[in-house]
Protein backbone atom coordinates (compact mmCIF):
# COMPACT_ATOMS: atom_id res chain seq x y z
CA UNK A 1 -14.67 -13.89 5.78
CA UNK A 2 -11.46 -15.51 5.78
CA UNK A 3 -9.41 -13.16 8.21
CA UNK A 4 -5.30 -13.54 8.58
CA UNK A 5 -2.76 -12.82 10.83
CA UNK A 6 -0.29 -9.67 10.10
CA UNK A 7 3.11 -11.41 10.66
CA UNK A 8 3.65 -12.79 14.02
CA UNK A 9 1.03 -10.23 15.58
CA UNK A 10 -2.54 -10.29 17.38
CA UNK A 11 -3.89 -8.05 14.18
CA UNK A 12 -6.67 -9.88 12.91
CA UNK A 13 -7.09 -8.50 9.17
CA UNK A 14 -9.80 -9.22 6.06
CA UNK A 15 -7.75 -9.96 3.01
CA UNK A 16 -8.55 -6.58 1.41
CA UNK A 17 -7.26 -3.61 3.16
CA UNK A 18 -8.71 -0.28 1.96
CA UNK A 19 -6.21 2.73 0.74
CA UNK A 20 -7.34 6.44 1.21
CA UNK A 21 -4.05 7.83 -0.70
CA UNK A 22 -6.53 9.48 -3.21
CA UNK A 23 -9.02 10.98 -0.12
CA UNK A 24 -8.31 14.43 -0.60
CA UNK A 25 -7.22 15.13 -4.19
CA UNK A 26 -9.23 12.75 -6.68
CA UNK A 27 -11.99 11.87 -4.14
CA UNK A 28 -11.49 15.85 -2.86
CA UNK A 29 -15.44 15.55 -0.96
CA UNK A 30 -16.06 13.72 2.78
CA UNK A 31 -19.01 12.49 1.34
CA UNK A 32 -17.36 10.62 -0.90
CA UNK A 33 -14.81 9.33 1.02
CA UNK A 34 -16.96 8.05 3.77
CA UNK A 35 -19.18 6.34 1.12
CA UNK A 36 -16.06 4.71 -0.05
CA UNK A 37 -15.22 3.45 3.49
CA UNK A 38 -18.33 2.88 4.81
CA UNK A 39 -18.66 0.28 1.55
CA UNK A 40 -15.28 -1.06 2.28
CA UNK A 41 -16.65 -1.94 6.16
CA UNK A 42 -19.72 -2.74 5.66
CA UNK A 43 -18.49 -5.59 3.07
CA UNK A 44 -15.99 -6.88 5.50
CA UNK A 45 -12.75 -5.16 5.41
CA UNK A 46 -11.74 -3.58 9.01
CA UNK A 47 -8.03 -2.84 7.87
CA UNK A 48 -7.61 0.81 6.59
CA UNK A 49 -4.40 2.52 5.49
CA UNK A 50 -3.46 5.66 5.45
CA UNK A 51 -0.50 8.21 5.98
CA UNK A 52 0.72 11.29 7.10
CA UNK A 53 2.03 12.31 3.85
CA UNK A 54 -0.90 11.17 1.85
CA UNK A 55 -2.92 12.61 -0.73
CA UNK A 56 -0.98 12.07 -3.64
CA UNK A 57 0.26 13.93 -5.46
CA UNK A 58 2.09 14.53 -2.34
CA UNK A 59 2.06 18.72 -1.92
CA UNK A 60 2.96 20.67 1.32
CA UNK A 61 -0.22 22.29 0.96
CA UNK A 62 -2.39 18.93 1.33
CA UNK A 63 0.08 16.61 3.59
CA UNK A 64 -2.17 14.98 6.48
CA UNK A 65 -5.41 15.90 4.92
CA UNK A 66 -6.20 12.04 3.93
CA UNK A 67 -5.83 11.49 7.95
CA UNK A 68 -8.00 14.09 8.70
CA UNK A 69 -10.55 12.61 6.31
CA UNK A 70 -10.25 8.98 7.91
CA UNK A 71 -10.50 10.94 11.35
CA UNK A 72 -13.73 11.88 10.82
CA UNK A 73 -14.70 9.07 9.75
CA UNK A 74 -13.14 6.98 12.25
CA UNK A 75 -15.19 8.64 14.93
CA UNK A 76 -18.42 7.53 13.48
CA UNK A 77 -17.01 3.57 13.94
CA UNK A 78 -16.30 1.06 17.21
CA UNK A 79 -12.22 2.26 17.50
CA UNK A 80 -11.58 -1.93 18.52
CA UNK A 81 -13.64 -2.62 15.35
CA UNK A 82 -11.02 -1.08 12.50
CA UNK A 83 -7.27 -2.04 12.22
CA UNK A 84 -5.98 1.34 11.34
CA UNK A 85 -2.33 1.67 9.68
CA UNK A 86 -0.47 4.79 8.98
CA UNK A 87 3.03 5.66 7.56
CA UNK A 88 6.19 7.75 8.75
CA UNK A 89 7.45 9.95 5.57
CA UNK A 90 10.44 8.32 4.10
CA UNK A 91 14.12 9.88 4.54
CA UNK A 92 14.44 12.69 2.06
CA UNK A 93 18.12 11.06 1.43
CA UNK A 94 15.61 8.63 -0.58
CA UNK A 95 13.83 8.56 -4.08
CA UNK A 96 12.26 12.00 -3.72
CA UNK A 97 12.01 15.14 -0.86
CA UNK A 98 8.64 15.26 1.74
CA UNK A 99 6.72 18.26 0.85
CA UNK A 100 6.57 17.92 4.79
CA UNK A 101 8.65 19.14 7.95
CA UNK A 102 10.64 21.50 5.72
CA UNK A 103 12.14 19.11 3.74
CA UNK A 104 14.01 17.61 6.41
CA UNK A 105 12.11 14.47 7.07
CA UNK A 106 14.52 11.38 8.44
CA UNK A 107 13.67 8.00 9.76
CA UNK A 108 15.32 8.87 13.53
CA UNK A 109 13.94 9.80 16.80
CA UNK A 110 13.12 12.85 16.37
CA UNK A 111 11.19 13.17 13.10
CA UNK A 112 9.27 9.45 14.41
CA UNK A 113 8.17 11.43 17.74
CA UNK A 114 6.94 14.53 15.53
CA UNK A 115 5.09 12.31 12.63
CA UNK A 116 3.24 9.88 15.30
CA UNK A 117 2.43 12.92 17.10
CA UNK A 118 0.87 14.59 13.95
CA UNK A 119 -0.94 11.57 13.01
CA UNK A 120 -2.74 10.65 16.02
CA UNK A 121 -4.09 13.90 16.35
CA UNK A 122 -5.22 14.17 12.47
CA UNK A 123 -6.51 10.54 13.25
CA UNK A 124 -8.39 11.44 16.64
CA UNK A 125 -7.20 8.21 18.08
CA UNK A 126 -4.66 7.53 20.73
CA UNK A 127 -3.22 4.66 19.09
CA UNK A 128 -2.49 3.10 15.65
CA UNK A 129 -2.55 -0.62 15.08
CA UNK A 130 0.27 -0.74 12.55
CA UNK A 131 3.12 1.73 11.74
CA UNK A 132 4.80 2.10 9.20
CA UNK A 133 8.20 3.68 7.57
CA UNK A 134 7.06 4.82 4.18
CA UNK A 135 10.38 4.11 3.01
CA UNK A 136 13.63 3.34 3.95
CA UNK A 137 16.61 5.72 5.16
CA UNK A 138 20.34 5.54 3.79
CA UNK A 139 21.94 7.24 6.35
CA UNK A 140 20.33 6.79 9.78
CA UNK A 141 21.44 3.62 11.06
CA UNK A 142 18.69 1.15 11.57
CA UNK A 143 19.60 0.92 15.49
CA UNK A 144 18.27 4.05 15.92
CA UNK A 145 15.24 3.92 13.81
CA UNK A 146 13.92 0.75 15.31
CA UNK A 147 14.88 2.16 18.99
CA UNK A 148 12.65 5.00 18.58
CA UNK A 149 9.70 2.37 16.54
CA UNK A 150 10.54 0.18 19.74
CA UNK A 151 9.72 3.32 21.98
CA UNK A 152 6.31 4.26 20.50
CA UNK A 153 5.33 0.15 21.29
CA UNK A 154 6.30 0.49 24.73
CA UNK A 155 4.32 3.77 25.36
CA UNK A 156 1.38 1.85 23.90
CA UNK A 157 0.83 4.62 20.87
CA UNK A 158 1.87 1.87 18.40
CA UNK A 159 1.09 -1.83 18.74
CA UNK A 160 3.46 -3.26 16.28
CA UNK A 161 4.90 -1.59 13.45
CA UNK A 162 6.15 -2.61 9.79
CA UNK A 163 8.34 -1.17 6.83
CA UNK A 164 7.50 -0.27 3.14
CA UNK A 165 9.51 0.34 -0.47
CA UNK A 166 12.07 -1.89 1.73
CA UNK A 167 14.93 -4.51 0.12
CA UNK A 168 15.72 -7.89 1.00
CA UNK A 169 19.00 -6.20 2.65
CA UNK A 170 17.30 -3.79 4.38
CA UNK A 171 14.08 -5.85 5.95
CA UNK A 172 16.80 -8.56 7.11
CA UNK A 173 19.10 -6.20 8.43
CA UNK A 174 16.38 -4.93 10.79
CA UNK A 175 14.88 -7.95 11.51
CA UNK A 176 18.47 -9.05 12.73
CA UNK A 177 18.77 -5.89 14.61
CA UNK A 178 15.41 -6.22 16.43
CA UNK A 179 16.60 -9.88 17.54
CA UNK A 180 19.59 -8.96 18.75
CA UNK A 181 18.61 -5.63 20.22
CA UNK A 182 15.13 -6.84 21.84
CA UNK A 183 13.44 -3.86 19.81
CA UNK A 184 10.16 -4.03 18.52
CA UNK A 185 10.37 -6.06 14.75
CA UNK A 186 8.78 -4.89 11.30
CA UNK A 187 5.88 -7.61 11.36
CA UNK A 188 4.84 -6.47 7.74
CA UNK A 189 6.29 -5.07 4.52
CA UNK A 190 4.05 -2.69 2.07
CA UNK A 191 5.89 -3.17 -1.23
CA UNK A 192 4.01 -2.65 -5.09
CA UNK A 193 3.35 -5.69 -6.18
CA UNK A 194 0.69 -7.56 -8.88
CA UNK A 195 0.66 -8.94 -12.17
CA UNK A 196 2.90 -5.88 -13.92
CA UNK A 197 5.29 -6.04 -10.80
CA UNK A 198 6.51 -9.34 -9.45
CA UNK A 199 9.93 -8.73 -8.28
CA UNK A 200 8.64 -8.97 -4.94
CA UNK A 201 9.04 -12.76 -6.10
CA UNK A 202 12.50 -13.07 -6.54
CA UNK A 203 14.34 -12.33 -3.07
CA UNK A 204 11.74 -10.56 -0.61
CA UNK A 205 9.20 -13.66 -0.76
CA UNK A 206 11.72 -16.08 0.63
CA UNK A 207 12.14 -13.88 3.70
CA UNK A 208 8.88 -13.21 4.06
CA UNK A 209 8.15 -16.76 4.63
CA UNK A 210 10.78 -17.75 6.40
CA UNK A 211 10.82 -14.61 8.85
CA UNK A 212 7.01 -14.13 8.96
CA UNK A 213 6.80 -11.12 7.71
CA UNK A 214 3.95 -10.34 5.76
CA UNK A 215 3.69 -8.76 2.36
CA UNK A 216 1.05 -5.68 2.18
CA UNK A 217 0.64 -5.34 -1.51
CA UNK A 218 -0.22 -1.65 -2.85
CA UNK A 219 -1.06 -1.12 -6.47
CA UNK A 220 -2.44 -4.57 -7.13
CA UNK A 221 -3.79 -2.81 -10.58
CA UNK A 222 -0.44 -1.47 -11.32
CA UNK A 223 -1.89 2.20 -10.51
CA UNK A 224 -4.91 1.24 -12.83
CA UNK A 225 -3.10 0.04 -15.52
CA UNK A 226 -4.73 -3.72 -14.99
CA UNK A 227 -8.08 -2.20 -15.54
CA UNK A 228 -7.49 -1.31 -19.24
CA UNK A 229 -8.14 1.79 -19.31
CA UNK A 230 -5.22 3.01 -20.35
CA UNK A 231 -5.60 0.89 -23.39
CA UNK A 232 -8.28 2.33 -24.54
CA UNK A 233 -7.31 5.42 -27.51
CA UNK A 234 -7.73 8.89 -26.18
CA UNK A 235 -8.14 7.88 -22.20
CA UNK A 236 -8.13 10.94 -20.20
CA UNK A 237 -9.11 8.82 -16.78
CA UNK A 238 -6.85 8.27 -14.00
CA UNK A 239 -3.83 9.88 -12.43
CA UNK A 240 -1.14 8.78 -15.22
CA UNK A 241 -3.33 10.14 -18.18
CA UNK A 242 -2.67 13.67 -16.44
CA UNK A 243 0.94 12.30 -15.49
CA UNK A 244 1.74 11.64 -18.81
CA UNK A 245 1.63 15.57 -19.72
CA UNK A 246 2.91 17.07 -15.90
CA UNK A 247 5.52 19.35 -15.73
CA UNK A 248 6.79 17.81 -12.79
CA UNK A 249 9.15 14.85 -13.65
CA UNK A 250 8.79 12.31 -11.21
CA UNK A 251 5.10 12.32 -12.06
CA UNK A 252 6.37 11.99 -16.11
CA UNK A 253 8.88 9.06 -14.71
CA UNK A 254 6.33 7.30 -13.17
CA UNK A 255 3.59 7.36 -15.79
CA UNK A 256 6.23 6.27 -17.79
CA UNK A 257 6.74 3.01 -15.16
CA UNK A 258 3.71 2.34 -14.97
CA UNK A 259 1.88 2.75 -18.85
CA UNK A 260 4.79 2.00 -20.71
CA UNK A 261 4.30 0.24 -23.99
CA UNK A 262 5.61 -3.62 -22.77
CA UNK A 263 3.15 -2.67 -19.77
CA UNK A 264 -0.08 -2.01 -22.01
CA UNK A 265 0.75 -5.19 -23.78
CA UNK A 266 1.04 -7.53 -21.15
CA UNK A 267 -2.03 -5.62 -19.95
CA UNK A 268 -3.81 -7.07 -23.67
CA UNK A 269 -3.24 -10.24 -22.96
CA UNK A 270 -4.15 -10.21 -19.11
CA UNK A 271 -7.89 -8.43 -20.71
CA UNK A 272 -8.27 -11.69 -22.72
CA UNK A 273 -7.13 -14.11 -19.47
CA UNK A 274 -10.19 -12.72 -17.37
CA UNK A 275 -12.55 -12.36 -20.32
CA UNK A 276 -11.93 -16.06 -21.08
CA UNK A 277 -12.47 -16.96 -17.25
CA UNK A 278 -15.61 -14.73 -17.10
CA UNK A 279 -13.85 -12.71 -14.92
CA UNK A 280 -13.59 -8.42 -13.89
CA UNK A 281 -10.25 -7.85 -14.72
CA UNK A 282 -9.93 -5.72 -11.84
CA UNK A 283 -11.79 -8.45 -9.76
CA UNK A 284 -8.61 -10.93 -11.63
CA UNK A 285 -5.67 -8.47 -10.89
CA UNK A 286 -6.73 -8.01 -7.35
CA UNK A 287 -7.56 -11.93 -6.60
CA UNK A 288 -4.11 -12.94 -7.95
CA UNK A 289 -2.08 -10.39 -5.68
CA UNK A 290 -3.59 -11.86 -2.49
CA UNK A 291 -3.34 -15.51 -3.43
CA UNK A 292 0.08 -15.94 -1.73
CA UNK A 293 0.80 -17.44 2.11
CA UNK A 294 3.05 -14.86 2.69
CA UNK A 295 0.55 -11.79 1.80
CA UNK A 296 -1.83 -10.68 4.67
CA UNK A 297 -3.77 -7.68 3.13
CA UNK A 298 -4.05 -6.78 -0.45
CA UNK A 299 -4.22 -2.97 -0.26
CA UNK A 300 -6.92 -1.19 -3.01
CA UNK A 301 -7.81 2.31 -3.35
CA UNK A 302 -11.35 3.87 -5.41
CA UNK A 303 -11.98 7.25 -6.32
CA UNK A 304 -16.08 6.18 -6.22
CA UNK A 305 -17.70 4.07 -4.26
CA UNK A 306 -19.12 2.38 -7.60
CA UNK A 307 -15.02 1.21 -7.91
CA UNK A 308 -15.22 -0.88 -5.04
CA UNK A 309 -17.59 -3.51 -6.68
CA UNK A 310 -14.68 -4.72 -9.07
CA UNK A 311 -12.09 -5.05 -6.23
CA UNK A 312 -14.37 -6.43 -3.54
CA UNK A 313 -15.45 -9.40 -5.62
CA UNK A 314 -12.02 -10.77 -5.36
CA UNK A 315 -12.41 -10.69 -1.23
CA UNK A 316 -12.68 -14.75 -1.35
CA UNK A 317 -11.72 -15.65 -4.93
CA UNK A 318 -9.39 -17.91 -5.41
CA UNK A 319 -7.99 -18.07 -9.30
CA UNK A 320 -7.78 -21.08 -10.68
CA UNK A 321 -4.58 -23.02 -11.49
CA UNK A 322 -5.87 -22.42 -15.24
CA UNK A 323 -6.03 -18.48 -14.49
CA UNK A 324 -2.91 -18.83 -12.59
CA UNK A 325 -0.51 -20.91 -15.63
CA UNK A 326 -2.06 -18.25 -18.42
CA UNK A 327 -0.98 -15.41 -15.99
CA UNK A 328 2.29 -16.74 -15.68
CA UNK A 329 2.60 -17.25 -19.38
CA UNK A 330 1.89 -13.49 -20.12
CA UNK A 331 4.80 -12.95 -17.65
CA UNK A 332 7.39 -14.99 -19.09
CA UNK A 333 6.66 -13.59 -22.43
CA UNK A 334 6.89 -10.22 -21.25
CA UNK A 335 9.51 -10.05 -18.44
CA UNK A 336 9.36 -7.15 -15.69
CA UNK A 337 7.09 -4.63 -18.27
CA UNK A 338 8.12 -2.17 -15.34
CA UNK A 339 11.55 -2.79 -15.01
């Protein structure tokens, strides 16, 4: 197992971290789950995310049931033996409103105290190896949000701690902060990024190199789409198929994102990359979005343990340059398919 280093820390992680966002909604038995995980370890992976306003479809009703789920779990493993990471809710100033703390949630001291708090108890631990702001907020200053990150460190309920959805603007402004301040820095960033999604390439990889910072990539399949499923006629699998037809319209705006028609195309050609190369193109997808210095831990997620197989095969493959020039090829034809 090749292990890396998150960012300048002491956290030792495989190169495949495993997701739980599903653990509670799609994967709704314990059985399951801990089937899913217990793969997951067993193969190799000791780096496990999770969040406190996880499953998705986020809902008030469900918020901190995932932790709960890796809780149990959790228990039945060596603590020392699993790098556990877990996320803040985002500002509700941001892209959408929590379903959580009334509706109310900020990135300041307050709502960090009551979310660490609430996950450490749903976790049954006493610390967490890696925490995370889910996403950014507009309006508290940084100062303050890194002061109360820096607190949680020095209490010894966090050991380092990392942002997410962040900008090249906002990761460098904190980083600056944190040097200047002597508060605890974001050692990692957990942005989408794969084959569908590379702007992580044009601004945020150059600081993540040069500051160290390294690049947790979640949706490596582009939420499935990589699979090829959804170019199949009459697919009624995975969350966007039911997306597609929701009420609810962030769920229609990101189904839209994420199977568009440039997306399904580029998704064509990516089918007949791997099937020339012999390859899963899950297994392809997920090999390509951790074959970058600056990335630490591809993040994957599976619904079935039977899921894993796919994903896990790309644990120590490394794509050719052939793979790697057709890939970009498919890019350059189609440009950002998700905008």
């Amino acid at each position: 197992m090749n292990y890396r280093y998150i960012g300048k820390t002491g956290l030792r992680v495989s190169p495949i971290c495993m997701g739980t966002m599903t653990f509670g909604t799609q994967t709704p038995d314990d059985k399951v789950a801990f089937e899913i995980m217990d793969k997951a370890y067993d193969r190799g992976v000791n780096f496990f995310d999770t969040a406190e306003l996880y499953p998705v479809p986020p809902s008030g009703k469900l918020a901190g049931l995932t932790e709960e789920i890796v809780g149990r779990w959790l228990k039945m493993k060596p603590r020392d033996s699993v790098i556990l990471a877990t996320k803040v809710a985002g500002a509700a100033n941001g892209w959408f409103v929590p379903p959580i703390r009334h509706g109310m949630t900020a990135i300041d001291s307050f709502h960090i105290e009551r979310a660490i708090e609430g996950s450490l108890k749903r976790l049954g631990t006493d610390y967490i190896d890696l925490y995370q702001m889910h996403w950014p907020d507009s309006v508290v200053p940084i100062e303050e949000s890194l002061k109360a990150f820096d607190r949680l460190v020095q209490s010894g309920k966090v050991r380092y701690v990392g942002t997410s959805n962040d900008s090249a603007y906002g990761t460098s402004k904190a980083l600056m902060t944190s040097e200047f301040k002597g508060y605890t820095r974001f050692e990692s960033i957990q942005n989408n990024f794969s084959l569908l999604n590379r702007r992580f390439l044009d601004e945020l990889a150059t600081l993540a190199e040069k500051e160290q910072v390294s690049l947790l990539p979640y949706s490596p399949l582009g939420g499935g789409v990589l699979s090829g499923k959804y170019n199949q006629p009459n697919n009624t699998e995975g969350r966007f198929a039911s997306y597609m037809n929701s009420t609810d319209k962030r769920q229609r705006l990101m189904a839209d994102r994420f199977a568009n028609e440039r997306s399904l195309a580029s998704v064509q050609k990516y089918l007949k990359i791997a099937a020339d190369a012999g390859l899963h193109p899950v297994t392809m997808a997920t090999a390509w979005s951790k074959q970058f210095s600056f990335v630490a831990s591809t993040i994957i997620g599976a619904t079935t343990p039977e899921q894993l197989d796919a994903t896990l095969a790309a644990m120590d493959l490394e794509l050719s340059e052939e793979v790697l020039k057709a890939c970009d090829k498919v890019h350059n034809e189609i440009l950002y398919p998700m905008g």
